[in-house]
C-alpha atoms as a PDB file:
ATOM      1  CA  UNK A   1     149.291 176.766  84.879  1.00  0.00           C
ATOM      2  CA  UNK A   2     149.261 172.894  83.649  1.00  0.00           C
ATOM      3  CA  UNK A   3     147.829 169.644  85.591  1.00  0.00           C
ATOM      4  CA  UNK A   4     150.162 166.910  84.733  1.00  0.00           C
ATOM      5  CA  UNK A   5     148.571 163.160  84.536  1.00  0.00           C
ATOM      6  CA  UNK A   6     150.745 160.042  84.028  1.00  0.00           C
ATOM      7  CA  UNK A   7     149.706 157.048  83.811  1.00  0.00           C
ATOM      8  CA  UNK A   8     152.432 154.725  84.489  1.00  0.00           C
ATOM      9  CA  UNK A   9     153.589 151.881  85.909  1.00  0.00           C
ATOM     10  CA  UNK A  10     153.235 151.002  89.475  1.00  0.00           C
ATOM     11  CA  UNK A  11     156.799 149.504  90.289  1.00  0.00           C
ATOM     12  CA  UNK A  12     158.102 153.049  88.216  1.00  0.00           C
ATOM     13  CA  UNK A  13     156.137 155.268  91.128  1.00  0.00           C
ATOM     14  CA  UNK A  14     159.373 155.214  93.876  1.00  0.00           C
ATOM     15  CA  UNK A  15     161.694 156.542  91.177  1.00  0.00           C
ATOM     16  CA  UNK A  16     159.089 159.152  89.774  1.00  0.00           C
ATOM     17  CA  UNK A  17     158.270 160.509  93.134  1.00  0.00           C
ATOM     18  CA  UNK A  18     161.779 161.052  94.372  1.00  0.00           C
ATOM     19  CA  UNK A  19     162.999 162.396  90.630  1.00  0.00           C
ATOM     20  CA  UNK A  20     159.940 164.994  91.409  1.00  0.00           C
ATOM     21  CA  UNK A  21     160.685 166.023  95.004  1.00  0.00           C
ATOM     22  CA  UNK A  22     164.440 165.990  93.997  1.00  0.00           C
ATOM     23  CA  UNK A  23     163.420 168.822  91.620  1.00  0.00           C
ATOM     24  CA  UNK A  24     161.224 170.774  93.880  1.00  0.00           C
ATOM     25  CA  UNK A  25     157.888 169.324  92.767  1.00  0.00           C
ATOM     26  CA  UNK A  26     156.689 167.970  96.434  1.00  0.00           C
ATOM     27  CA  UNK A  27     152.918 168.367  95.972  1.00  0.00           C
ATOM     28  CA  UNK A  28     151.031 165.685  93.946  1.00  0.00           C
ATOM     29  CA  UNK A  29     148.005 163.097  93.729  1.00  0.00           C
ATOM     30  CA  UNK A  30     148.751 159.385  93.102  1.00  0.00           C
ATOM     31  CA  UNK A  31     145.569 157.035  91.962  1.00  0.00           C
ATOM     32  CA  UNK A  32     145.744 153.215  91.486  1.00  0.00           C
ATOM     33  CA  UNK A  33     143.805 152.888  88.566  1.00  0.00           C
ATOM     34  CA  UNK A  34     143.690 149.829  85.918  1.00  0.00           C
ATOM     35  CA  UNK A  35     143.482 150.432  82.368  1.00  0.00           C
ATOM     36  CA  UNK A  36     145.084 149.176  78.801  1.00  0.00           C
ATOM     37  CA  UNK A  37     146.371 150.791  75.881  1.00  0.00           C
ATOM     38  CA  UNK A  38     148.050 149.732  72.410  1.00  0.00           C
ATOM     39  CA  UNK A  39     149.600 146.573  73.869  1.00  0.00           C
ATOM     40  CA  UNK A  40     146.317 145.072  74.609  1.00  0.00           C
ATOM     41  CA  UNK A  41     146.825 143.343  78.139  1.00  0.00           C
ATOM     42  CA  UNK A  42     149.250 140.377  78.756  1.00  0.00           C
ATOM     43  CA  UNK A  43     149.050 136.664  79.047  1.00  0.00           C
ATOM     44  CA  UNK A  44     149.780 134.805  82.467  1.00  0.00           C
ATOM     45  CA  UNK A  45     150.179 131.521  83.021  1.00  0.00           C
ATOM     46  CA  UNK A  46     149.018 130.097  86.282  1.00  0.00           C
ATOM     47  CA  UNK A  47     148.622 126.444  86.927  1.00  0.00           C
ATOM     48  CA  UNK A  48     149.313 125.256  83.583  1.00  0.00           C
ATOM     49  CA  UNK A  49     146.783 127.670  82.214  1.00  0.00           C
ATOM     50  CA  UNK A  50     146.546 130.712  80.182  1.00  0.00           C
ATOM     51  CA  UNK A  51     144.901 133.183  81.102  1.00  0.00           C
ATOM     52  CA  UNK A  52     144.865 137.092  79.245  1.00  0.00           C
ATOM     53  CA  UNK A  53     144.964 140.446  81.466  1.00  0.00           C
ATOM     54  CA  UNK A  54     143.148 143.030  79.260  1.00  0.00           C
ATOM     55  CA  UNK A  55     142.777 145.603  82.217  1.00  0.00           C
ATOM     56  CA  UNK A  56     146.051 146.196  84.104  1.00  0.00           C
ATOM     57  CA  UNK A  57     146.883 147.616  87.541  1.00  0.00           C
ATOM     58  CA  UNK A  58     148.440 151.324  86.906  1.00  0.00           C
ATOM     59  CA  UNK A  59     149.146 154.339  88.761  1.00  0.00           C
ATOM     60  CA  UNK A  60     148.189 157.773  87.906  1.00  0.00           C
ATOM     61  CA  UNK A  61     150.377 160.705  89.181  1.00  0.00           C
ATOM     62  CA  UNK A  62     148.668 164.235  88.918  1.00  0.00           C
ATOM     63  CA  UNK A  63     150.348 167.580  89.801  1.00  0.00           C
ATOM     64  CA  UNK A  64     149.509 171.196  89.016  1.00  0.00           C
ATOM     65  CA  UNK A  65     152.326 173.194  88.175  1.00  0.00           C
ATOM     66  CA  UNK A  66     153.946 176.594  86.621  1.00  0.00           C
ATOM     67  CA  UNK A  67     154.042 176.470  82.973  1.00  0.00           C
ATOM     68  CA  UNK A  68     157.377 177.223  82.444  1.00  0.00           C
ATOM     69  CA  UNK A  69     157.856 174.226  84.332  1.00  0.00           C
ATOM     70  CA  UNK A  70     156.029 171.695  81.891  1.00  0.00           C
ATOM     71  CA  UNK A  71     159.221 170.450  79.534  1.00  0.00           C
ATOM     72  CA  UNK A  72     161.028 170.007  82.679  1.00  0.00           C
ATOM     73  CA  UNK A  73     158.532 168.122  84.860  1.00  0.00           C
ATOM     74  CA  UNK A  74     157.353 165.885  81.975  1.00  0.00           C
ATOM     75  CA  UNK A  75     161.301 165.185  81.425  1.00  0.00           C
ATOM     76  CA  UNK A  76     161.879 163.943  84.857  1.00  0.00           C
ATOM     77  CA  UNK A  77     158.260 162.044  84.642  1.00  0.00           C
ATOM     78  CA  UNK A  78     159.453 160.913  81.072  1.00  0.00           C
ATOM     79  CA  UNK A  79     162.806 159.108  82.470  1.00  0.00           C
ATOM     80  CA  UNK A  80     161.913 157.774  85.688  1.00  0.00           C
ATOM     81  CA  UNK A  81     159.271 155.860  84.192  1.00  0.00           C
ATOM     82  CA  UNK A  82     161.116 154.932  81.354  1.00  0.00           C
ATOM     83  CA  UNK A  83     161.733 150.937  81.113  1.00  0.00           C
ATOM     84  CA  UNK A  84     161.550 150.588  77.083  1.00  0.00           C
ATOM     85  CA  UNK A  85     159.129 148.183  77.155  1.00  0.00           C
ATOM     86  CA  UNK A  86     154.994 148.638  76.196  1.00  0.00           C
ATOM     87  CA  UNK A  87     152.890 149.617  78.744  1.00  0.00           C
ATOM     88  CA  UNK A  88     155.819 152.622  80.520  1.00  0.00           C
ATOM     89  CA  UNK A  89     152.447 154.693  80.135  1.00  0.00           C
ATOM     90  CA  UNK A  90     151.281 158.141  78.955  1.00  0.00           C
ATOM     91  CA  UNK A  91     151.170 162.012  80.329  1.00  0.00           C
ATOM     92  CA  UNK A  92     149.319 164.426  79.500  1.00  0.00           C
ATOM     93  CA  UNK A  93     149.487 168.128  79.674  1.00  0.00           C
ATOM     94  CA  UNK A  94     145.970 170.077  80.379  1.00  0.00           C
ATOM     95  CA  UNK A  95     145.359 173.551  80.778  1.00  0.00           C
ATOM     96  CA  UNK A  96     144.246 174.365  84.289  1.00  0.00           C
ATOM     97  CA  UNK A  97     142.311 177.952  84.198  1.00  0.00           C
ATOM     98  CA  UNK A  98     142.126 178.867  88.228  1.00  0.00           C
ATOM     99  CA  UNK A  99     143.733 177.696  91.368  1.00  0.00           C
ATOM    100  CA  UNK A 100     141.832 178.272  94.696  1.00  0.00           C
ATOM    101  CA  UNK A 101     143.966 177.211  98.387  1.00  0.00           C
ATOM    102  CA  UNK A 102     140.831 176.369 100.832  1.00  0.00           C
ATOM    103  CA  UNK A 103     142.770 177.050 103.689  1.00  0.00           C
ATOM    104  CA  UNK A 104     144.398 180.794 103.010  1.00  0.00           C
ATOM    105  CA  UNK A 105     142.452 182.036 100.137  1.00  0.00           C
ATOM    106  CA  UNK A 106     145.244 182.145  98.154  1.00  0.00           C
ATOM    107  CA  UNK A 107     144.363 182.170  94.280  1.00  0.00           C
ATOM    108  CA  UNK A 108     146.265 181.053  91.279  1.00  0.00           C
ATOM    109  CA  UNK A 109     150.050 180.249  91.245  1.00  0.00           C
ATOM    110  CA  UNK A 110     150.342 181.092  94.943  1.00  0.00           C
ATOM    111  CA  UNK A 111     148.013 178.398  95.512  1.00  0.00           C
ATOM    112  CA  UNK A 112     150.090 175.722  93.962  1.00  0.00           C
END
């Protein structure tokens, strides 16, 4: 098993979601976070003044899943969020050792 997390933008979320349920991939965690990477932050203007963003407003998008299913998922993740400009984000793939259901018992990939 895999835990997905992408980090992408938050007007890309809509598309991502419905690409995933589309697929079959209904169960996942969404986070507004804030963060920056290579392009820095942006500049705004507001009132004639110029002011630079270094932290911006993200979402993060987490779901556990089957590892055959990683190229696949990441794909769909890859293309929704997709706009070709800096800042579309970043997923990672991370092993995930044990899966426990609370509410059956159910253990491992039955529990996803």
């Amino acid at each position: 098993m895999k835990k997905l997390e992408a980090i992408i933008r938050m007007e890309r979320l809509g598309l991502v979601k419905n690409a995933l349920y589309k697929s079959g991939h209904v169960s996942l965690t969404v986070t507004e976070v804030k963060g920056r990477g290579v392009q820095g932050g942006v500049v705004e203007r507001y009132r004639g003044t110029e002011h630079v963003v270094e932290i911006l407003p993200k979402v993060k998008v987490e779901l556990v899943i089957n590892e055959k299913d990683v190229d696949s998922v990441v794909n769909i993740i890859a293309e929704n969020a997709y706009t070709g400009k800096p800042g579309d984000g970043k997923i990672f793939v991370i092993p995930v050792e044990d899966v426990y259901r609370v509410r059956t018992g159910e253990r491992g990939s039955e529990a996803i």
